[in-house]
PDB file of N, CA and C in Angstrom:
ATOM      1  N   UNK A   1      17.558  32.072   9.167  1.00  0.00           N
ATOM      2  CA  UNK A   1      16.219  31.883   9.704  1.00  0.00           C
ATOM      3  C   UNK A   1      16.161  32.431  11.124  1.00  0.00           C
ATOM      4  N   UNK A   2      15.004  33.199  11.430  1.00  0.00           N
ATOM      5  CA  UNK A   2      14.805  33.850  12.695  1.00  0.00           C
ATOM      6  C   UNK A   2      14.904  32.464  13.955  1.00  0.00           C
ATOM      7  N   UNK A   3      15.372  32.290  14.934  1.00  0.00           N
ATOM      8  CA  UNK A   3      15.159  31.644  16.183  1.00  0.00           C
ATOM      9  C   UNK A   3      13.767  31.494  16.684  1.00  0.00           C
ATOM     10  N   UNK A   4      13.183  31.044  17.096  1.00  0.00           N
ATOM     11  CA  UNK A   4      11.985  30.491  18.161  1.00  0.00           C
ATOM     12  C   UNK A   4      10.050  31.325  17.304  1.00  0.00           C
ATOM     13  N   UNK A   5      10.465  30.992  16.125  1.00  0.00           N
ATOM     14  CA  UNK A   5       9.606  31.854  15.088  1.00  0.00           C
ATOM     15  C   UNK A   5       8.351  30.458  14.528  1.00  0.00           C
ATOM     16  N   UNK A   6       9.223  29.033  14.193  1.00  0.00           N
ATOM     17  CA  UNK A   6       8.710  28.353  13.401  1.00  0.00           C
ATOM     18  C   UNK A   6       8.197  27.027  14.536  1.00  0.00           C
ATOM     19  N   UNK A   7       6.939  26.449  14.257  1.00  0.00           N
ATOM     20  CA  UNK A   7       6.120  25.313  14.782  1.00  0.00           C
ATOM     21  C   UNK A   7       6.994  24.268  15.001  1.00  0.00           C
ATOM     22  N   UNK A   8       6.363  23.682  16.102  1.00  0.00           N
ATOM     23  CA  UNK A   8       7.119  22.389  16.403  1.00  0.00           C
ATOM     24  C   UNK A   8       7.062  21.374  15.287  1.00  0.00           C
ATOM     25  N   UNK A   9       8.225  20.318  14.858  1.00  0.00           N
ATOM     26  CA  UNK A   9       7.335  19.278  14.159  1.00  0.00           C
ATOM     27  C   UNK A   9       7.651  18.458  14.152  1.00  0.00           C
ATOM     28  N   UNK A  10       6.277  17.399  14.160  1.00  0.00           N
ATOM     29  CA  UNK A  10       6.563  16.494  14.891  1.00  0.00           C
ATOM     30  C   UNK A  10       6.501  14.969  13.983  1.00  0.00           C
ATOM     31  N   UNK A  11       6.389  13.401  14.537  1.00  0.00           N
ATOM     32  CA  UNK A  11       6.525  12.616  13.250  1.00  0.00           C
ATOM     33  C   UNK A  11       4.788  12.281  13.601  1.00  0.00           C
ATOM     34  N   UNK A  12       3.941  12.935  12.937  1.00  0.00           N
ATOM     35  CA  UNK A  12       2.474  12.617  12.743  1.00  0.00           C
ATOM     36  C   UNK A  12       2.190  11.015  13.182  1.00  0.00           C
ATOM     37  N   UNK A  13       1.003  10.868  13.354  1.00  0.00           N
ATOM     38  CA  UNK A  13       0.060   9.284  12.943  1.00  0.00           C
ATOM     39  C   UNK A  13      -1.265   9.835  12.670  1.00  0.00           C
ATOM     40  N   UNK A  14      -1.093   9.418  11.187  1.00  0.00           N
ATOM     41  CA  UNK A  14      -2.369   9.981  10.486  1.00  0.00           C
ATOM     42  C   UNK A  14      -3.610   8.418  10.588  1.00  0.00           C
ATOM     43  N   UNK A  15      -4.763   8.633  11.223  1.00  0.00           N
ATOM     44  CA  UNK A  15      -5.240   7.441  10.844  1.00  0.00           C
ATOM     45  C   UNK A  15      -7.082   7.506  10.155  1.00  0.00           C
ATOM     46  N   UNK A  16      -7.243   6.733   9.897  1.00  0.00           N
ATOM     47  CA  UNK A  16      -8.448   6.920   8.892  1.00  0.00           C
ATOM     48  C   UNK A  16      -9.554   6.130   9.497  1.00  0.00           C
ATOM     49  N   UNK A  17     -10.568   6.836   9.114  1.00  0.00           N
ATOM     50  CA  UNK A  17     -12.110   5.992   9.338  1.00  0.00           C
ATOM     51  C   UNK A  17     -11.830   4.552   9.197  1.00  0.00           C
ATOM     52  N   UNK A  18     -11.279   3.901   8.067  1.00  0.00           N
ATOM     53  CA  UNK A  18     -11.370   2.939   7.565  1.00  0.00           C
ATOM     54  C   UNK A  18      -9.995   2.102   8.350  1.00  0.00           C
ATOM     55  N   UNK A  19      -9.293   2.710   9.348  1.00  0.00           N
ATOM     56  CA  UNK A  19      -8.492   1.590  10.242  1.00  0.00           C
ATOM     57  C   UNK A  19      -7.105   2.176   9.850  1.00  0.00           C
ATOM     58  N   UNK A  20      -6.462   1.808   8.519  1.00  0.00           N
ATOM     59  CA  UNK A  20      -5.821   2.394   7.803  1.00  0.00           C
ATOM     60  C   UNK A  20      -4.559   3.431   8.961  1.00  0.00           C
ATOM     61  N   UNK A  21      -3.451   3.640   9.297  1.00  0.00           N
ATOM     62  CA  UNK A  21      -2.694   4.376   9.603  1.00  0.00           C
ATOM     63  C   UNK A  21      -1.460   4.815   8.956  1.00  0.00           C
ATOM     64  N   UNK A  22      -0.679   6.006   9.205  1.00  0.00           N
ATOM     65  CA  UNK A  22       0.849   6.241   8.104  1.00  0.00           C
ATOM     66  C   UNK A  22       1.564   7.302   9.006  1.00  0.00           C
ATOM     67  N   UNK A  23       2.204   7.279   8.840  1.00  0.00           N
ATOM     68  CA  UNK A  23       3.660   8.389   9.602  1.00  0.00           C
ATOM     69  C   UNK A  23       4.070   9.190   8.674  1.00  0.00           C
ATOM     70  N   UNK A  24       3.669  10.351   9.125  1.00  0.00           N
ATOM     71  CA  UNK A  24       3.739  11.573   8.017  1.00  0.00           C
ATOM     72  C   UNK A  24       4.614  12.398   9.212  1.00  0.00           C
ATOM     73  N   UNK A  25       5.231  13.902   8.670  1.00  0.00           N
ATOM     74  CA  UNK A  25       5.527  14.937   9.640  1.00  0.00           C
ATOM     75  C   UNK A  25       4.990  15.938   9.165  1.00  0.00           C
ATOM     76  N   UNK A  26       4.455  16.479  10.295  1.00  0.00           N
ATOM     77  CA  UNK A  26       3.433  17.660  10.133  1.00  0.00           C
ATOM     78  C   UNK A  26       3.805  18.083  11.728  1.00  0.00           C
ATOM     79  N   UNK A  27       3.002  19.730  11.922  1.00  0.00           N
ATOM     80  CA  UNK A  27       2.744  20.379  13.292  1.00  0.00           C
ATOM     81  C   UNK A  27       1.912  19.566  14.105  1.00  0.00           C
ATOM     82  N   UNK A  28       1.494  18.651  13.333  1.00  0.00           N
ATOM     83  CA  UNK A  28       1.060  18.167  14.989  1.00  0.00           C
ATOM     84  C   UNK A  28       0.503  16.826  14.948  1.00  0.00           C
ATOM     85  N   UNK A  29       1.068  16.483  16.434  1.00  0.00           N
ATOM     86  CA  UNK A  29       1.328  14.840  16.520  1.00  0.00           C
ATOM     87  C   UNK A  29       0.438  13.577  16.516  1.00  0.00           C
ATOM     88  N   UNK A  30      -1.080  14.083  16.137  1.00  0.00           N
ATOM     89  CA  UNK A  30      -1.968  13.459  15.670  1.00  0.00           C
ATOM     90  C   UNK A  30      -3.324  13.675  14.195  1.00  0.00           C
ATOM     91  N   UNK A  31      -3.672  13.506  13.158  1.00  0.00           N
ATOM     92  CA  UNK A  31      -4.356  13.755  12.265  1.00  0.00           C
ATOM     93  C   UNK A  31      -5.230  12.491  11.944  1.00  0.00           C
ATOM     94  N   UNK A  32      -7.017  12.601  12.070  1.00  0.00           N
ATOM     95  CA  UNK A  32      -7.472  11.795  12.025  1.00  0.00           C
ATOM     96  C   UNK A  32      -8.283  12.599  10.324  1.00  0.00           C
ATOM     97  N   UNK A  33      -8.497  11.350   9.770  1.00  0.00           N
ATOM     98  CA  UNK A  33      -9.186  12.021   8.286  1.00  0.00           C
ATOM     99  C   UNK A  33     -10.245  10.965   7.963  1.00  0.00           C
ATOM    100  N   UNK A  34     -11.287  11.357   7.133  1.00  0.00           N
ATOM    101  CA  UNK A  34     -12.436  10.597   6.587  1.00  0.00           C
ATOM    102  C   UNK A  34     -12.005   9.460   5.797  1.00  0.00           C
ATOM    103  N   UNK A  35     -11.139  10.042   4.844  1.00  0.00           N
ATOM    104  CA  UNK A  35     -10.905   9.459   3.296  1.00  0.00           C
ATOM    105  C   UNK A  35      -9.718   8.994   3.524  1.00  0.00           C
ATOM    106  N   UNK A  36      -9.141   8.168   3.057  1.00  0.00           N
ATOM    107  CA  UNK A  36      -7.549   7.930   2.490  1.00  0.00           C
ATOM    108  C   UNK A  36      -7.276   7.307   1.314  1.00  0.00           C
ATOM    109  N   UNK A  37      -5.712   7.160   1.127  1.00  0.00           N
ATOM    110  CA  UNK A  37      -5.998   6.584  -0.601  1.00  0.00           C
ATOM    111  C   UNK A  37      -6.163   4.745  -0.537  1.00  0.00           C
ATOM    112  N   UNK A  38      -6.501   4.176   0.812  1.00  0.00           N
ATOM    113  CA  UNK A  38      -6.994   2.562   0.695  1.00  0.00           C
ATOM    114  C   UNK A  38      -8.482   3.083   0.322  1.00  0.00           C
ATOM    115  N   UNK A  39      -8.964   3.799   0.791  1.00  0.00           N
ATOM    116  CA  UNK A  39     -10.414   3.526   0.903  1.00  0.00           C
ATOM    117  C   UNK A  39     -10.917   4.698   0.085  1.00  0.00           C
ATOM    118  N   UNK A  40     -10.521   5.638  -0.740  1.00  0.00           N
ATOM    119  CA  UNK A  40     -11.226   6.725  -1.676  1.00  0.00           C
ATOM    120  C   UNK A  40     -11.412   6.028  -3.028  1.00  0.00           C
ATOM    121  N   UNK A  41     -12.298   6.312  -3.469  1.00  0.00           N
ATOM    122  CA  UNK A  41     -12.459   5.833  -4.645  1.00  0.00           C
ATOM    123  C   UNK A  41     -12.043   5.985  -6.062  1.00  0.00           C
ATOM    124  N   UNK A  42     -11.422   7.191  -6.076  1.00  0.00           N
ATOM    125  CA  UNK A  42     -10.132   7.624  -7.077  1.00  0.00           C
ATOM    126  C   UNK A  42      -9.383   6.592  -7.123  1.00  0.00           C
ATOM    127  N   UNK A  43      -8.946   5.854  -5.928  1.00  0.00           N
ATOM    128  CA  UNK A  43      -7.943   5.235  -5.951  1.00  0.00           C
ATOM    129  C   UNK A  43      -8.263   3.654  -5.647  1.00  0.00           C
ATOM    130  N   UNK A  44      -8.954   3.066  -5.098  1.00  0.00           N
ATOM    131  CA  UNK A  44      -9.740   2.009  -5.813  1.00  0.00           C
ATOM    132  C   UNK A  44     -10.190   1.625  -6.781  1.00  0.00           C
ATOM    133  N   UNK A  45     -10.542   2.453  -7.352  1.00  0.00           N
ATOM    134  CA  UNK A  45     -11.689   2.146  -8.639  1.00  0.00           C
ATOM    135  C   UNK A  45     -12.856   1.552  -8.681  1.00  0.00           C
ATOM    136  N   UNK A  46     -13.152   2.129  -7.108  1.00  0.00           N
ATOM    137  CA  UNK A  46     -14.769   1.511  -7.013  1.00  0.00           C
ATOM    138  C   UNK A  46     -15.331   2.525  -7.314  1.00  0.00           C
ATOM    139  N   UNK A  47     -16.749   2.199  -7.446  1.00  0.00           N
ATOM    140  CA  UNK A  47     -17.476   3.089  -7.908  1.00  0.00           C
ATOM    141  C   UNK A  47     -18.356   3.470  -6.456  1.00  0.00           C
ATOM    142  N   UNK A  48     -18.248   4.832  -5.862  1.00  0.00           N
ATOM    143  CA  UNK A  48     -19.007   4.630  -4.779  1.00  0.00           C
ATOM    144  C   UNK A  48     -19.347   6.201  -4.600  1.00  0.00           C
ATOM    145  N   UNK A  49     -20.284   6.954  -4.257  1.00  0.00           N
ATOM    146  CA  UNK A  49     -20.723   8.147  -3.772  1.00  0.00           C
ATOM    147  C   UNK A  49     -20.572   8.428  -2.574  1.00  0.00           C
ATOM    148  N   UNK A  50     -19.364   9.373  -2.044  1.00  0.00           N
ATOM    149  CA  UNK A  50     -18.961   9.637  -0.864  1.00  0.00           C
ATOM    150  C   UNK A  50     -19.841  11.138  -0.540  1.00  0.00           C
ATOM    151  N   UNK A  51     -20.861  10.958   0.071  1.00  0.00           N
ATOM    152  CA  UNK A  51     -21.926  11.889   0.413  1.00  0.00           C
ATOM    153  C   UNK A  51     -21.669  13.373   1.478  1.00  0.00           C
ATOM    154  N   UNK A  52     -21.592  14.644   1.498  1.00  0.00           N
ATOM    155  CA  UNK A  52     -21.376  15.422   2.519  1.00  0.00           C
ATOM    156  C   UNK A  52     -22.326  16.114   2.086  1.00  0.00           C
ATOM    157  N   UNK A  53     -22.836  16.062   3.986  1.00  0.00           N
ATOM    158  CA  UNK A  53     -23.730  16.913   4.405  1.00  0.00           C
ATOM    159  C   UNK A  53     -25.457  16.158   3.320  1.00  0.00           C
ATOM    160  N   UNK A  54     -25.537  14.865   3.578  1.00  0.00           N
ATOM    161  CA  UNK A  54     -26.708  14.704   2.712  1.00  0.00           C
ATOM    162  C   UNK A  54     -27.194  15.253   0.997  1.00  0.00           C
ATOM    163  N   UNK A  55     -26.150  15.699   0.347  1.00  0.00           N
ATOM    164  CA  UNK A  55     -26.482  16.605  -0.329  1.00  0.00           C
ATOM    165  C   UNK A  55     -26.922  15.507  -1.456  1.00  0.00           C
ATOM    166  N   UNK A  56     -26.036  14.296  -1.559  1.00  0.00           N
ATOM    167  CA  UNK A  56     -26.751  13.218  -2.620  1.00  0.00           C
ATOM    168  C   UNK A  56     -28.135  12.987  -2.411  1.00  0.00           C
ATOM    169  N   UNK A  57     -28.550  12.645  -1.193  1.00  0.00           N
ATOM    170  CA  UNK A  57     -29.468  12.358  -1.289  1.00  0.00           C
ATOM    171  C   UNK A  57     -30.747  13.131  -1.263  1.00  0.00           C
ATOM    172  N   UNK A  58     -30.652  14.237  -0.862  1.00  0.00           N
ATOM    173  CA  UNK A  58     -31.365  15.777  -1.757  1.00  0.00           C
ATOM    174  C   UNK A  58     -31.785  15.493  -2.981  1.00  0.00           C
ATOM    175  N   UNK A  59     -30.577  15.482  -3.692  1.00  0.00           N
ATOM    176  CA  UNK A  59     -30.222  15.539  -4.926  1.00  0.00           C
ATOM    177  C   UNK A  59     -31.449  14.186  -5.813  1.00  0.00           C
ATOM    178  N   UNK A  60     -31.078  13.206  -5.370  1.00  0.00           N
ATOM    179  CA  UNK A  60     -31.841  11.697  -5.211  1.00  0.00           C
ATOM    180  C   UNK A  60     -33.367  12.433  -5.749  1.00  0.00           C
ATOM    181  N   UNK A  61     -34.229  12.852  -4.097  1.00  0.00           N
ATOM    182  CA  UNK A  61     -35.258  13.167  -3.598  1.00  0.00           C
ATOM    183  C   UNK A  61     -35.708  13.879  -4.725  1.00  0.00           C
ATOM    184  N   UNK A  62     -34.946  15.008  -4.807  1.00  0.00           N
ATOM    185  CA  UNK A  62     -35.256  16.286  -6.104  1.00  0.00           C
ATOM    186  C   UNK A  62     -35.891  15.947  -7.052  1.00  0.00           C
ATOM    187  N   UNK A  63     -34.849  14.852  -7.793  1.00  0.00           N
ATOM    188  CA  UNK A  63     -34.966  14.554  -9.590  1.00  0.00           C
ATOM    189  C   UNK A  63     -35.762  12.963  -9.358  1.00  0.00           C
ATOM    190  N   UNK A  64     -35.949  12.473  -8.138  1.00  0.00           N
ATOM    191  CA  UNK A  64     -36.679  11.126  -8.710  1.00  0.00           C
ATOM    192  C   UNK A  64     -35.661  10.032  -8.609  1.00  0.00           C
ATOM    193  N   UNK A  65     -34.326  10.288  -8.407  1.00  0.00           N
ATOM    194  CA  UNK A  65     -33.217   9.296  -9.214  1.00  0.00           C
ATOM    195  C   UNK A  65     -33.326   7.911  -7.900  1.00  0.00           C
ATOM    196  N   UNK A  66     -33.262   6.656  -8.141  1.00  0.00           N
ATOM    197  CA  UNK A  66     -32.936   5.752  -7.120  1.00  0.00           C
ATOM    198  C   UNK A  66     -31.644   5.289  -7.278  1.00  0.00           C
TER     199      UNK A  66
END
């Protein structure tokens, strides 16, 4: 492997909207994210519509749906 070629790396703190934190290693020593697997709904099994950019509720408006 070449010398002074590859990213620092470091031990992450990934933490989430929802409070939620984990120690990952990645390039860099902080990662904040929307979703995680406490609070996504794949992985709950709640049933919930995680909305970007308004587009559900477009969608809603469009067809009538409540």
């Amino acid at each position: 492997m070449k010398k002074e070629i590859h990213p620092e790396y470091f031990d992450a703190t990934v933490s989430c909207i929802c409070g939620t934190t984990y120690t990952v290693g990645a390039t860099q020593s902080e990662i904040k994210v929307e979703i995680c697997s406490k609070c996504h709904p794949f992985y709950t099994g709640e049933q919930r519509i995680v909305d970007t950019e308004g587009r559900v509720e477009r969608m809603r408006r469009r067809y009538g749906v409540k």
